[in-house]
Protein backbone atom coordinates (compact mmCIF):
# COMPACT_ATOMS: atom_id res chain seq x y z
CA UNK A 1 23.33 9.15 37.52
CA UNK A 2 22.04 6.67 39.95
CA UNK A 3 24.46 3.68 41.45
CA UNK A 4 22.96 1.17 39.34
CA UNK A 5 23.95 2.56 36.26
CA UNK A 6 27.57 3.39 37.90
CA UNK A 7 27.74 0.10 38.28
CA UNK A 8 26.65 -1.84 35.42
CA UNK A 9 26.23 0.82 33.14
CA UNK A 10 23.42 2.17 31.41
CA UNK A 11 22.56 -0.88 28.78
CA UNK A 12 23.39 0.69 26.17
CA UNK A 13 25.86 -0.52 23.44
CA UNK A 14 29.40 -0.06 22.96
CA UNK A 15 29.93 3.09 20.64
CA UNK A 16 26.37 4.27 21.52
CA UNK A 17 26.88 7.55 21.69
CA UNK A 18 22.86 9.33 22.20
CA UNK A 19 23.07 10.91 25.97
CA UNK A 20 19.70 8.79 27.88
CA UNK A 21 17.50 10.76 30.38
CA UNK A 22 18.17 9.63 33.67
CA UNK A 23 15.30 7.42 33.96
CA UNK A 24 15.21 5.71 30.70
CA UNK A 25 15.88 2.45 30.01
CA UNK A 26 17.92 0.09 27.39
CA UNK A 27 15.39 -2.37 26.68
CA UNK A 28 16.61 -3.91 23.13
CA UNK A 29 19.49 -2.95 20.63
CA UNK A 30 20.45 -4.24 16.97
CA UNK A 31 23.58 -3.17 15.14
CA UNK A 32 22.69 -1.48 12.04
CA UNK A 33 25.23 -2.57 8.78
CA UNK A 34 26.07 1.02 8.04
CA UNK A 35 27.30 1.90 11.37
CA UNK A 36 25.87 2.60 14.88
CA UNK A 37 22.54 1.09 16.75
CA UNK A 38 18.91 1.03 16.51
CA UNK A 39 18.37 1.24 20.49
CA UNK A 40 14.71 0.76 22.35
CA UNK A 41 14.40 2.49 25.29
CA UNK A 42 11.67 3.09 27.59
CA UNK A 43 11.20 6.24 25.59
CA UNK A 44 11.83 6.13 22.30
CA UNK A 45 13.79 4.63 19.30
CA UNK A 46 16.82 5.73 18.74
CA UNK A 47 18.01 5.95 15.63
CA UNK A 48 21.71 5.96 13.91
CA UNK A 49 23.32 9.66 12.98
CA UNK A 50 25.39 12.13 13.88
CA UNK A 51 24.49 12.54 17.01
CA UNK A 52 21.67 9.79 17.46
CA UNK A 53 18.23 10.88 18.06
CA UNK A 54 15.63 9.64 19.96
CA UNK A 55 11.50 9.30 18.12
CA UNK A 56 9.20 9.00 20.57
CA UNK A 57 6.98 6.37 20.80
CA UNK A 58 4.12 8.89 20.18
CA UNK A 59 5.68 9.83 16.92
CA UNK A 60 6.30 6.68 15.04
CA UNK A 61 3.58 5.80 12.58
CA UNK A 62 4.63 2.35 10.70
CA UNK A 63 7.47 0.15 11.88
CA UNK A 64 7.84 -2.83 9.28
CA UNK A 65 10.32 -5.71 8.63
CA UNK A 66 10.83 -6.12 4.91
CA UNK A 67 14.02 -7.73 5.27
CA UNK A 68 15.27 -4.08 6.41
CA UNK A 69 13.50 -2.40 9.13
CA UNK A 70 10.97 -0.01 7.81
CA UNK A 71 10.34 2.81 10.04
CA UNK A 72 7.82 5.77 9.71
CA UNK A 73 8.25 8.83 11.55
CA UNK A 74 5.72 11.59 11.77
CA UNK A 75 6.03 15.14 12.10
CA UNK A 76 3.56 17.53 14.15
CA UNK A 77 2.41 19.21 11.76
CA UNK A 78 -0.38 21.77 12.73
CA UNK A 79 -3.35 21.16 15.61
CA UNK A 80 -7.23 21.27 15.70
CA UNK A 81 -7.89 22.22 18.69
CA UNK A 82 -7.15 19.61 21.05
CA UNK A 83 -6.04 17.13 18.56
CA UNK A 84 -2.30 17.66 17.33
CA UNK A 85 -2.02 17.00 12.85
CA UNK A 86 0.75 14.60 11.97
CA UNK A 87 1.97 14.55 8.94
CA UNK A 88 4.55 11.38 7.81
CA UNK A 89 8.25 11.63 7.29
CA UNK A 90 9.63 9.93 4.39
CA UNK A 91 10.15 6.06 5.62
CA UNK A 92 13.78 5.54 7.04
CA UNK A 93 15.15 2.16 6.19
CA UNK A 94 17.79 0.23 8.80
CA UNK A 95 19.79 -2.66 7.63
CA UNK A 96 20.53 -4.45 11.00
CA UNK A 97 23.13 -6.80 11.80
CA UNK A 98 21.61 -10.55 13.29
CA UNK A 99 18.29 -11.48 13.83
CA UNK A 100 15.66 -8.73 14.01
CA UNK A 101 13.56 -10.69 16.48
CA UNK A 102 13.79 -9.15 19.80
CA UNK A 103 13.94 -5.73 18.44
CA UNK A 104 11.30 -5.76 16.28
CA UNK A 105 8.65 -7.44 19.50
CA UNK A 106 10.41 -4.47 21.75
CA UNK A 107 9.76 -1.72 19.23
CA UNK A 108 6.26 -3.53 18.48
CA UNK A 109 5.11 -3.46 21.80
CA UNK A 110 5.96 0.05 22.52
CA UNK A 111 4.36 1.49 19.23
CA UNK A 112 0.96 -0.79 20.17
CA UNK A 113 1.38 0.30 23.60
CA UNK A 114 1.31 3.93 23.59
CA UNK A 115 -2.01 3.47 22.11
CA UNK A 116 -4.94 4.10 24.36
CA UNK A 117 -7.80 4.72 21.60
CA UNK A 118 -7.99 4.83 18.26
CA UNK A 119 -10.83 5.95 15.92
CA UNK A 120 -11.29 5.81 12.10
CA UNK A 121 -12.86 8.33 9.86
CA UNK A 122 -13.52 6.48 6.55
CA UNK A 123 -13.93 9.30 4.03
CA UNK A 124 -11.07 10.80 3.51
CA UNK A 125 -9.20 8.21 5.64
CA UNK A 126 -8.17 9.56 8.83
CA UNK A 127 -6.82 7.59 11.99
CA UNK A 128 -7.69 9.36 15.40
CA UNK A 129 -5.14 8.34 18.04
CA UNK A 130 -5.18 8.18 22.00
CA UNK A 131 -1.59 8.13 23.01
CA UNK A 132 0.65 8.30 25.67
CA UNK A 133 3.79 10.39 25.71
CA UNK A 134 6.42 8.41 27.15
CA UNK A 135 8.21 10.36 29.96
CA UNK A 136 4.81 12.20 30.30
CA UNK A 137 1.61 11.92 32.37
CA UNK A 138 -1.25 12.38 30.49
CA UNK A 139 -1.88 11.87 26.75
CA UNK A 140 -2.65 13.74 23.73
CA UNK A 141 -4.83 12.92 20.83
CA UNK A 142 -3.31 12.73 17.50
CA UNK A 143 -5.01 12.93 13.80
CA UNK A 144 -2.60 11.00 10.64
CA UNK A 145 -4.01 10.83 7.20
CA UNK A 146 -3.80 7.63 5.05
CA UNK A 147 -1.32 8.38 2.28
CA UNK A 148 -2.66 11.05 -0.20
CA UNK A 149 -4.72 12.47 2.45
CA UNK A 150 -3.42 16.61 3.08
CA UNK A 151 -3.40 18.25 5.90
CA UNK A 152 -6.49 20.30 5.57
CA UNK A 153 -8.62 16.89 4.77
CA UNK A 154 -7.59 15.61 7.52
CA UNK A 155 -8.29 18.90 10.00
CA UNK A 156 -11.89 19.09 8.39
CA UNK A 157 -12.22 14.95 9.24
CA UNK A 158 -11.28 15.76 12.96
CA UNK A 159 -13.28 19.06 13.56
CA UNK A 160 -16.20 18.08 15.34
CA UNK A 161 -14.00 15.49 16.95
CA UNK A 162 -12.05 18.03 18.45
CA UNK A 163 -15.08 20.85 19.12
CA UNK A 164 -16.59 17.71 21.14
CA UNK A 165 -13.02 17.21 23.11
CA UNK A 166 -13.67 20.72 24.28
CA UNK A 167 -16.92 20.73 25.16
C-alpha cells in the first residue's frame, strides 16, 4: 500500500468492505437504502453483497436511472474467434441514498469510455464493441445481442467480422 493511501486512506467509504487493487482509485460512491455502497473506481463498479464485487467497466451493458439505478451486467458467454459473446445478466436494481448525480456522470463516463468502436449489425440486432479492459493494455472486441437475440444469432452476425479480425 503506497503512503498516500496510509495517509488519507484509500477513498473509499466507511463500512466498505471490497479489498481495491493497489492502483485503483475511489472516484464516486452513493449509499445504497438496503445497506452498503455502489463505489466507482478506476476499474469497475462495485456493487453491494456479501463480499462486494467489482463489474468491470468492460462488462456492464445498460446503466439507467429510473428513480433506482438500473444496472446491466453481462456475462462472457462463449467467443467467435477473436470476438468474446456476451450474454446479459438479469438487470440489478440499487436504491441509493441522496442525489444520484455524481455517480451516475462517474459511472456514465466510464461505461462510454471504455468504448473505442462500436459497430451495428441490423438483422438480427447485434452491437459489435471495441473496448478497453480497465487494468489492462490492449482491448478486446465484444459481440451483445439486442434482447431476444440467442447466442448462436448473434455468433452467425459476427462471423465474418471475426474471420476478417484474423486475417
Amino acid at each position: 500500500m503506497g503512503l498516500f493511501r496510509r495517509l488519507f486512506g484509500d477513498g473509499a467509504p466507511d463500512g466498505f468492505t471490497g479489498t481495491l487493487e493497489p492502483d485503483e482509485t475511489v472516484i464516486a460512491f452513493a449509499a445504497v437504502q438496503s445497506g452498503g455502497h455502489l463505489v466507482v473506481t478506476s476499474l469497475g463498479l462495485w456493487v453491494p453483497g456479501e463480499p462486494p464485487r467489482r463489474i468491470g467497466w468492460h462488462l456492464i451493458s445498460k446503466v439507467k436511472w429510473e428513480g433506482t439505478l438500473r444496472v446491466v451486467e453481462a456475462s462472457e458467454a462463449a467467443a467467435e474467434r477473436a470476438v468474446v459473446l456476451l450474454e446479459d445478466l438479469p438487470a440489478q436494481r440499487f436504491a441509493l441514498n441522496g442525489d444520484p448525480g455524481r455517480l451516475l456522470r462517474a459511472i456514465s463516463q466510464r461505461v462510454e469510455g471504455s468504448i473505442r468502436h462500436r459497430e451495428r449489425v441490423e438483422s438480427p440486432g447485434v452491437w459489435i464493441l471495441q473496448r478497453k479492459v480497465p487494468g489492462r493494455d490492449g482491448f478486446v472486441w465484444q459481440a451483445r445481442g439486442d434482447a431476444g437475440v440467442d447466442l448462436a444469432a448473434v455468433r452467425a452476425a459476427v462471423a465474418s467480422f471475426a474471420e476478417g479480425l484474423t486475417g
